[in-house]
PDB file of N, CA and C in Angstrom:
ATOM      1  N   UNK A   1     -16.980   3.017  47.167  1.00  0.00           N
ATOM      2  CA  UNK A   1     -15.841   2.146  47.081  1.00  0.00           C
ATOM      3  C   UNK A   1     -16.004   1.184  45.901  1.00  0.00           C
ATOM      4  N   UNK A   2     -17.266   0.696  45.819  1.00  0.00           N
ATOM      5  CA  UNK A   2     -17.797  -0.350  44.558  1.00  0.00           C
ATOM      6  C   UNK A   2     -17.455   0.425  43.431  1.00  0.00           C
ATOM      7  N   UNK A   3     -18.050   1.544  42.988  1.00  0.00           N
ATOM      8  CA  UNK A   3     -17.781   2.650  42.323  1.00  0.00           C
ATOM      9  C   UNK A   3     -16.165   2.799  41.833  1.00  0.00           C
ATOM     10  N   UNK A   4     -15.552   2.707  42.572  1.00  0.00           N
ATOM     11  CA  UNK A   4     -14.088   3.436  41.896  1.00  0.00           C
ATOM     12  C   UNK A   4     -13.175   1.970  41.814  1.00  0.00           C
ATOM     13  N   UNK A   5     -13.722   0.967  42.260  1.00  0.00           N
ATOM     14  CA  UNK A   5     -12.971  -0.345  41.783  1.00  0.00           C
ATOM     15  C   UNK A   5     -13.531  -0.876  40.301  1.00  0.00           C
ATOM     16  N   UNK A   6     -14.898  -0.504  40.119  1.00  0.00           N
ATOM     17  CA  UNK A   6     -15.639  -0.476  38.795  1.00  0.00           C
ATOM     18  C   UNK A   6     -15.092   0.172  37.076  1.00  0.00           C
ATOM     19  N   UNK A   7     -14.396   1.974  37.796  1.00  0.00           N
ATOM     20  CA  UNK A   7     -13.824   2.536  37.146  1.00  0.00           C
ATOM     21  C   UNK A   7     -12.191   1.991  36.887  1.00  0.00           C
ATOM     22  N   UNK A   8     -11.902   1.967  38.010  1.00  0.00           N
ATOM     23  CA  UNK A   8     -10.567   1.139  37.610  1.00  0.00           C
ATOM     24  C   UNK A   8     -10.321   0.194  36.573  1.00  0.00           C
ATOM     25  N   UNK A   9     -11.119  -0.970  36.868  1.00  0.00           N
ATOM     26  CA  UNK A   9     -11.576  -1.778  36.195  1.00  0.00           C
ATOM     27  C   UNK A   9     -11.815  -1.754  34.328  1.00  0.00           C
ATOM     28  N   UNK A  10     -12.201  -0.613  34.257  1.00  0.00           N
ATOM     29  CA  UNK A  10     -12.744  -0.096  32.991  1.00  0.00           C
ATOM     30  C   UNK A  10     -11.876   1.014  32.524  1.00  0.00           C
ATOM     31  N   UNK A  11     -10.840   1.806  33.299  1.00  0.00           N
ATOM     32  CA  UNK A  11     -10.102   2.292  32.491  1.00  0.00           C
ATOM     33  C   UNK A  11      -8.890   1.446  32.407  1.00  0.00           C
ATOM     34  N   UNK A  12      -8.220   0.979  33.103  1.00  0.00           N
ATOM     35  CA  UNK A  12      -7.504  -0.629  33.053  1.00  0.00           C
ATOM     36  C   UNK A  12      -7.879  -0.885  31.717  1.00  0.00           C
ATOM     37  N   UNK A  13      -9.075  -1.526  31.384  1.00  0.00           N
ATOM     38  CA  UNK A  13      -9.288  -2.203  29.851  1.00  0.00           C
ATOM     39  C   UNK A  13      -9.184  -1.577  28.880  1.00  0.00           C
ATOM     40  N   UNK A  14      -9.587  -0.070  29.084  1.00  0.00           N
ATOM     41  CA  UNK A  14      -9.197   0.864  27.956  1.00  0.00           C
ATOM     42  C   UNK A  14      -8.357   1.076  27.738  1.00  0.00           C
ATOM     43  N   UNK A  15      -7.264   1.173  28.481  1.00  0.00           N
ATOM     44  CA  UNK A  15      -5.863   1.439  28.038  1.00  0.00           C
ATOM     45  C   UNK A  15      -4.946  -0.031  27.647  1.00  0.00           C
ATOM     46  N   UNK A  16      -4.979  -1.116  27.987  1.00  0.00           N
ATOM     47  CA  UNK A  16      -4.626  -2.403  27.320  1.00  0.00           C
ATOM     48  C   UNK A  16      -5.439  -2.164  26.302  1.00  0.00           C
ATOM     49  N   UNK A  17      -6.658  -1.643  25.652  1.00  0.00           N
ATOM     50  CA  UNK A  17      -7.226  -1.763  24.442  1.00  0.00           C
ATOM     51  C   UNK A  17      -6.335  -1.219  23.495  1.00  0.00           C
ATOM     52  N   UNK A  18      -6.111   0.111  24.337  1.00  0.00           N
ATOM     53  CA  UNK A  18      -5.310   1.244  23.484  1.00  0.00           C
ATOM     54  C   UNK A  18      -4.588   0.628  22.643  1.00  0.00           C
ATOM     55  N   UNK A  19      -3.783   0.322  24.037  1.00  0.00           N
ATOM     56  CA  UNK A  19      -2.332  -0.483  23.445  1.00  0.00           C
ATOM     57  C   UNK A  19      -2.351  -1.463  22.685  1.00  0.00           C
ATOM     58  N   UNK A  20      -3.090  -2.349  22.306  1.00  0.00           N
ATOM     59  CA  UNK A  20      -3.508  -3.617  21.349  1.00  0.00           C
ATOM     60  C   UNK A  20      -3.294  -2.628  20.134  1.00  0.00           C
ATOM     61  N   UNK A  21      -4.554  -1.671  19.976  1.00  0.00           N
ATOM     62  CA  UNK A  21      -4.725  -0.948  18.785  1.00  0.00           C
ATOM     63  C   UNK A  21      -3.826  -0.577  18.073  1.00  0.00           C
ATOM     64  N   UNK A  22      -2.695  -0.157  19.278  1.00  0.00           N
ATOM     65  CA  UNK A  22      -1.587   0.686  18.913  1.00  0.00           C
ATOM     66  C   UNK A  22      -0.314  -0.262  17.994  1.00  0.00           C
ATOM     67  N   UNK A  23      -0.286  -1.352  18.930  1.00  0.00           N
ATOM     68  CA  UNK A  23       0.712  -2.358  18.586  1.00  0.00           C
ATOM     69  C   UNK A  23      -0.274  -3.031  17.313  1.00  0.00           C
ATOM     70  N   UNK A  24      -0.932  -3.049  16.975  1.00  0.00           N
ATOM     71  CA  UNK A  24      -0.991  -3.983  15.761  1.00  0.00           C
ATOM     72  C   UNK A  24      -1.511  -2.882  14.551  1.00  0.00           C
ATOM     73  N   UNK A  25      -1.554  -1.586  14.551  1.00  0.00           N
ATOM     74  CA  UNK A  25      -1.198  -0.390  13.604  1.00  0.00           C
ATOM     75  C   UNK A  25       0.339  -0.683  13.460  1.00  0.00           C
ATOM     76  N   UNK A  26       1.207  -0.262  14.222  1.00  0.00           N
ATOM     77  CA  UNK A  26       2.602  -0.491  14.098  1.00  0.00           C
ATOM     78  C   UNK A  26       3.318  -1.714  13.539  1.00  0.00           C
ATOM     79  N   UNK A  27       2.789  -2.842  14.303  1.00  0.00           N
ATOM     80  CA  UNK A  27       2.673  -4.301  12.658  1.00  0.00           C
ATOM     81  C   UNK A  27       2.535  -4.345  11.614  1.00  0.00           C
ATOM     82  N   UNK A  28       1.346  -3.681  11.480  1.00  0.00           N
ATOM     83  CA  UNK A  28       0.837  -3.413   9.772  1.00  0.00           C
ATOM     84  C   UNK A  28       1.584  -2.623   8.859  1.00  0.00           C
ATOM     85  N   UNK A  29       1.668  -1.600   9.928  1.00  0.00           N
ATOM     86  CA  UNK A  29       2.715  -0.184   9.048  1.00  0.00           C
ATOM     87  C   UNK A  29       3.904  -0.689   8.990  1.00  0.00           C
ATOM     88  N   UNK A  30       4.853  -1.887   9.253  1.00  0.00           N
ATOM     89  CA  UNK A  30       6.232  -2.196   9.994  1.00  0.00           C
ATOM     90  C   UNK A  30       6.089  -3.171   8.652  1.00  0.00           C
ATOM     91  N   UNK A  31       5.562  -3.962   8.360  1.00  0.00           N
ATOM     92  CA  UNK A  31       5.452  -5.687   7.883  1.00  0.00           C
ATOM     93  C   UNK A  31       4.576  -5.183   7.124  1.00  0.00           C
ATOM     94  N   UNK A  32       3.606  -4.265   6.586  1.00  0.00           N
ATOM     95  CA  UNK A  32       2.873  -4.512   5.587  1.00  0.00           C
ATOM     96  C   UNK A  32       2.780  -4.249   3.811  1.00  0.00           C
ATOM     97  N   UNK A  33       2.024  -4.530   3.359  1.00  0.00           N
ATOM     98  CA  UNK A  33       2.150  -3.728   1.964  1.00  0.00           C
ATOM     99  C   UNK A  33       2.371  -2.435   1.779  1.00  0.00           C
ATOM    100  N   UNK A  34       3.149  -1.769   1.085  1.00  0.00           N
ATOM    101  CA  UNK A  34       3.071  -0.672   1.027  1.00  0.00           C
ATOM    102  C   UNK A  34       2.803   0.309  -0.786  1.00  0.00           C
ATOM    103  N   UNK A  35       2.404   1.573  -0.816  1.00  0.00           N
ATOM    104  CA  UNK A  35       2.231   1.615  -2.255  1.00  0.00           C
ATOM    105  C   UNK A  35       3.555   1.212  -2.727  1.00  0.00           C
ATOM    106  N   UNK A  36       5.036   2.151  -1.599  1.00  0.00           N
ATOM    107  CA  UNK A  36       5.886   2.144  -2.811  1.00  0.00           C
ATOM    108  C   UNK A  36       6.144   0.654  -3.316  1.00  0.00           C
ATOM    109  N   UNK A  37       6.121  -0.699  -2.580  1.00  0.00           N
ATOM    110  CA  UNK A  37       6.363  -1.974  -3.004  1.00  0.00           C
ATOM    111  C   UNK A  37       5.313  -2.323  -3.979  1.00  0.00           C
ATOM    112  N   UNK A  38       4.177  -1.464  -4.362  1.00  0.00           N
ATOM    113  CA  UNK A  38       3.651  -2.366  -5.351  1.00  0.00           C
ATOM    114  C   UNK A  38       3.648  -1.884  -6.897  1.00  0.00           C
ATOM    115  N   UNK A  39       3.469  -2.042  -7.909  1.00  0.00           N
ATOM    116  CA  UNK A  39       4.017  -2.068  -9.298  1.00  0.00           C
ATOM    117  C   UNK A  39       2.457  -1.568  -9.690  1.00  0.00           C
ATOM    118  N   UNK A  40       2.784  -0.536 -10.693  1.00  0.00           N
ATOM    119  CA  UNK A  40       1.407   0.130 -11.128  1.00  0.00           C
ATOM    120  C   UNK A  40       0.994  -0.313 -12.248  1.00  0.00           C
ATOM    121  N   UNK A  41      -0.653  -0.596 -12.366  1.00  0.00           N
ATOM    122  CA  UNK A  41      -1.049  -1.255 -13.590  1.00  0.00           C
ATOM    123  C   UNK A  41      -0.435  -0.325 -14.655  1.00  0.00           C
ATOM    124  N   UNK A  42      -0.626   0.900 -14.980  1.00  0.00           N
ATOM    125  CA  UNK A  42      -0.221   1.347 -16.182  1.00  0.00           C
ATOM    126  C   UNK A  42       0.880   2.777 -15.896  1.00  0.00           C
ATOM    127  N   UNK A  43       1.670   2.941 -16.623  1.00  0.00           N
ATOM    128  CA  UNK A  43       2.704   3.357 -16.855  1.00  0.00           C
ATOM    129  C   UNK A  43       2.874   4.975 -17.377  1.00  0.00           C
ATOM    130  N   UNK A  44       3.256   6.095 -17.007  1.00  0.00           N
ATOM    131  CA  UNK A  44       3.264   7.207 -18.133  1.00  0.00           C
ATOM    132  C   UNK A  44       4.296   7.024 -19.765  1.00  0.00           C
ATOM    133  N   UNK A  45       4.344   7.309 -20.603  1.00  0.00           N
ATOM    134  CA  UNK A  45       5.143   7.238 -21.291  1.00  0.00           C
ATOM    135  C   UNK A  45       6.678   7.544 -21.186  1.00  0.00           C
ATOM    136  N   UNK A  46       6.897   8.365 -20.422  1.00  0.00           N
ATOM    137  CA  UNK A  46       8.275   8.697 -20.120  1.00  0.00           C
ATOM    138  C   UNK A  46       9.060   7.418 -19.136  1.00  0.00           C
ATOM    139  N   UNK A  47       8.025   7.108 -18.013  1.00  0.00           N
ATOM    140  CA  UNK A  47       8.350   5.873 -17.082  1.00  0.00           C
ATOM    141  C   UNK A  47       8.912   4.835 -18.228  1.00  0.00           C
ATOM    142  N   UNK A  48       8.241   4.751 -19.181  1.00  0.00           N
ATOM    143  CA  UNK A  48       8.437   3.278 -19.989  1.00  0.00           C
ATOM    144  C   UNK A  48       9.421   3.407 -20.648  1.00  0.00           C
ATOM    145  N   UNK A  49      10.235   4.649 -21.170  1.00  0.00           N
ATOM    146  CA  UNK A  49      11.180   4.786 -22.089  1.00  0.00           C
ATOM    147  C   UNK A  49      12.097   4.754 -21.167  1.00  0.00           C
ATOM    148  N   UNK A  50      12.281   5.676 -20.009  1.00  0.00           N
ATOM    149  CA  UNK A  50      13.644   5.741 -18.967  1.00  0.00           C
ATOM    150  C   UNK A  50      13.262   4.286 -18.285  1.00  0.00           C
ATOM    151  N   UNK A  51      12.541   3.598 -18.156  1.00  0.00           N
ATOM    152  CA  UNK A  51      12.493   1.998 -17.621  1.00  0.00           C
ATOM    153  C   UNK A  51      13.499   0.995 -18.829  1.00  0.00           C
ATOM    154  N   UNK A  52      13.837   1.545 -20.220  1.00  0.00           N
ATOM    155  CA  UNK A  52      14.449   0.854 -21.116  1.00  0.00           C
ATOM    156  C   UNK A  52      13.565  -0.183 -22.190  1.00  0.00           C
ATOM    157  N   UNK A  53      11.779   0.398 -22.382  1.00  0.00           N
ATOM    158  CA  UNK A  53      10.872   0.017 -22.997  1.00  0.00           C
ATOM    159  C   UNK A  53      10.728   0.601 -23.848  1.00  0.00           C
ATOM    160  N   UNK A  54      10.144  -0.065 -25.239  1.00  0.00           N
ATOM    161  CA  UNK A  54       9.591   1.116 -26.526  1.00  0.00           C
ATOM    162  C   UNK A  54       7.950   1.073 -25.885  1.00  0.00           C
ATOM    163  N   UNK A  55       7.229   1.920 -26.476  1.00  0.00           N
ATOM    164  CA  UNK A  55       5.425   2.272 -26.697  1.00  0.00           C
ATOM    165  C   UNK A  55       4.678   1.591 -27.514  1.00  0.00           C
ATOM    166  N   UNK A  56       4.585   0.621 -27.680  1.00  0.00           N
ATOM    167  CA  UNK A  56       3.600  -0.031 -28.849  1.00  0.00           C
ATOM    168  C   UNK A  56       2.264   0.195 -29.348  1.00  0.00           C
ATOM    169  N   UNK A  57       2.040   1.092 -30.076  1.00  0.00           N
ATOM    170  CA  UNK A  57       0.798   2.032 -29.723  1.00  0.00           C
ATOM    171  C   UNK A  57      -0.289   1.081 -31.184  1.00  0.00           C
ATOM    172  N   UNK A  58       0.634   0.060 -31.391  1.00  0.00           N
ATOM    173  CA  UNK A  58      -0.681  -1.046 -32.203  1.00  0.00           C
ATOM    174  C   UNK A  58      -1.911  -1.799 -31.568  1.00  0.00           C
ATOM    175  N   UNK A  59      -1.800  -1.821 -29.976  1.00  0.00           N
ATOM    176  CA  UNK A  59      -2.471  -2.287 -29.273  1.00  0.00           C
ATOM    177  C   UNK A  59      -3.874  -1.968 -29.110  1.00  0.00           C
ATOM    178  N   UNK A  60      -4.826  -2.489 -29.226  1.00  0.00           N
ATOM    179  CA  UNK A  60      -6.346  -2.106 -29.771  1.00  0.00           C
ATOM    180  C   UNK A  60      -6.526  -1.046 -29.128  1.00  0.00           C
ATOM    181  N   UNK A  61      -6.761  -0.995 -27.321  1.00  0.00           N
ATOM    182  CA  UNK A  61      -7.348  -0.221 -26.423  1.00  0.00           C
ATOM    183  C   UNK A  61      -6.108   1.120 -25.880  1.00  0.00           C
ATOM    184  N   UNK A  62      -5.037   0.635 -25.510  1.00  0.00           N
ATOM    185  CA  UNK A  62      -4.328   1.521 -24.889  1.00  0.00           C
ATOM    186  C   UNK A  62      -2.778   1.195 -25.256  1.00  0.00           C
ATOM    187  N   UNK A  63      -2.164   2.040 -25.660  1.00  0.00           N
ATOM    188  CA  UNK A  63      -0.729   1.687 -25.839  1.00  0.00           C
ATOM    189  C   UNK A  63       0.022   0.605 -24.963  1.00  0.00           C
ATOM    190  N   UNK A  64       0.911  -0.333 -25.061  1.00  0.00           N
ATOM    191  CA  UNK A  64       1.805  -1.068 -24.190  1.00  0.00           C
ATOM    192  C   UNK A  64       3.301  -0.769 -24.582  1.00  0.00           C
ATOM    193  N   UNK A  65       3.597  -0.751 -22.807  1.00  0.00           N
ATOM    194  CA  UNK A  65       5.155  -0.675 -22.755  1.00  0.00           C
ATOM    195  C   UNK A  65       5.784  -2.174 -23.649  1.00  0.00           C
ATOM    196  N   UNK A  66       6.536  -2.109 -23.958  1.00  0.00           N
ATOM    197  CA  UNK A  66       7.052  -3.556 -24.604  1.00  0.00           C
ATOM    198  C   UNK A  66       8.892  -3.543 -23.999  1.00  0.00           C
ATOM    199  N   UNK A  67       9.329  -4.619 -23.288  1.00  0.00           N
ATOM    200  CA  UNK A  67      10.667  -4.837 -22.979  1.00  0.00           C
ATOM    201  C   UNK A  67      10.854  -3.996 -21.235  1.00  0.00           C
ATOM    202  N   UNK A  68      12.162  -3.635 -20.906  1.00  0.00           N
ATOM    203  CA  UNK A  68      12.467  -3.178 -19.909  1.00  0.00           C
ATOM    204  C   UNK A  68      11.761  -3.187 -18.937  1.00  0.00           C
ATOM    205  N   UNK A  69      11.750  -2.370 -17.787  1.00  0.00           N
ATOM    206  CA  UNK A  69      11.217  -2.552 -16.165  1.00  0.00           C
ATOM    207  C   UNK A  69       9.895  -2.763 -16.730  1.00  0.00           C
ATOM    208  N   UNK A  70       8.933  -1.902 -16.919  1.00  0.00           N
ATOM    209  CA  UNK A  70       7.810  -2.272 -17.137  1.00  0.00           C
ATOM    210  C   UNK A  70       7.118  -2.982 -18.656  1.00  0.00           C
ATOM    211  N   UNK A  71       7.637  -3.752 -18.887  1.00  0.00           N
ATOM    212  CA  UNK A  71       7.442  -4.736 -20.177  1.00  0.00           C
ATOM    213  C   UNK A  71       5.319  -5.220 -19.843  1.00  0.00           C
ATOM    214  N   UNK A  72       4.900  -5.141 -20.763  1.00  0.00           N
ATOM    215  CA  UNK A  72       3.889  -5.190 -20.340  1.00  0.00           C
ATOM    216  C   UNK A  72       2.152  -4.514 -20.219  1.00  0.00           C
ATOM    217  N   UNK A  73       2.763  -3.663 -19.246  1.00  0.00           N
ATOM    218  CA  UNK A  73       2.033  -2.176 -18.730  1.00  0.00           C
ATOM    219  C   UNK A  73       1.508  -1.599 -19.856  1.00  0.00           C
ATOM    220  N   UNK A  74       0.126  -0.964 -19.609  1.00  0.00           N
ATOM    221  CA  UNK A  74      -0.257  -0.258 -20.463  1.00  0.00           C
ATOM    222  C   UNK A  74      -0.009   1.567 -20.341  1.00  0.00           C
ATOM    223  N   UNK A  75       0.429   1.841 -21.499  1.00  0.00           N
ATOM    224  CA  UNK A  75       0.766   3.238 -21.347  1.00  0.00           C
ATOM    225  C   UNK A  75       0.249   4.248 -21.487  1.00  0.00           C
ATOM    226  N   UNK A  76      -0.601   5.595 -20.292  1.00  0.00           N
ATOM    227  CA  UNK A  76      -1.684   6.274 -20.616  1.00  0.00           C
ATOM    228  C   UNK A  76      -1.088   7.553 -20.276  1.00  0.00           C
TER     229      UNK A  76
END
């Protein structure tokens, strides 16, 4: 009888665990960052021209977008 009020007990907590786990995955995924919301350090060349940018390829290390959506960005 001690025995199966013990188990109760303990699958009871496992499953409110579950559910914690579950509900605050679904927060994160619901409310959180996502890739598509974030802006990429560097750019393909085509992105930068259909974004309404020229290529500035005077730039020491890596080309930069210059003007439009991605003004900025380096272009690889």
């Amino acid at each position: 009888m001690r025995i199966r009020r013990i188990l109760a007990a303990v699958f009871a907590t496992a499953a409110l665990a579950g559910l914690g786990l579950t509900g605050a995955a679904t927060a994160t995924a619901a409310g959180g960052v996502t890739s598509a919301s974030v802006t990429p350090a560097s750019v393909t060349p085509g992105e930068c021209t259909d974004g309404g940018g020229m290529i500035d390829r005077s730039t020491p290390v890596l080309p930069t977008c210059r003007g439009g959506k991605y003004d900025g960005r380096t272009v690889d």
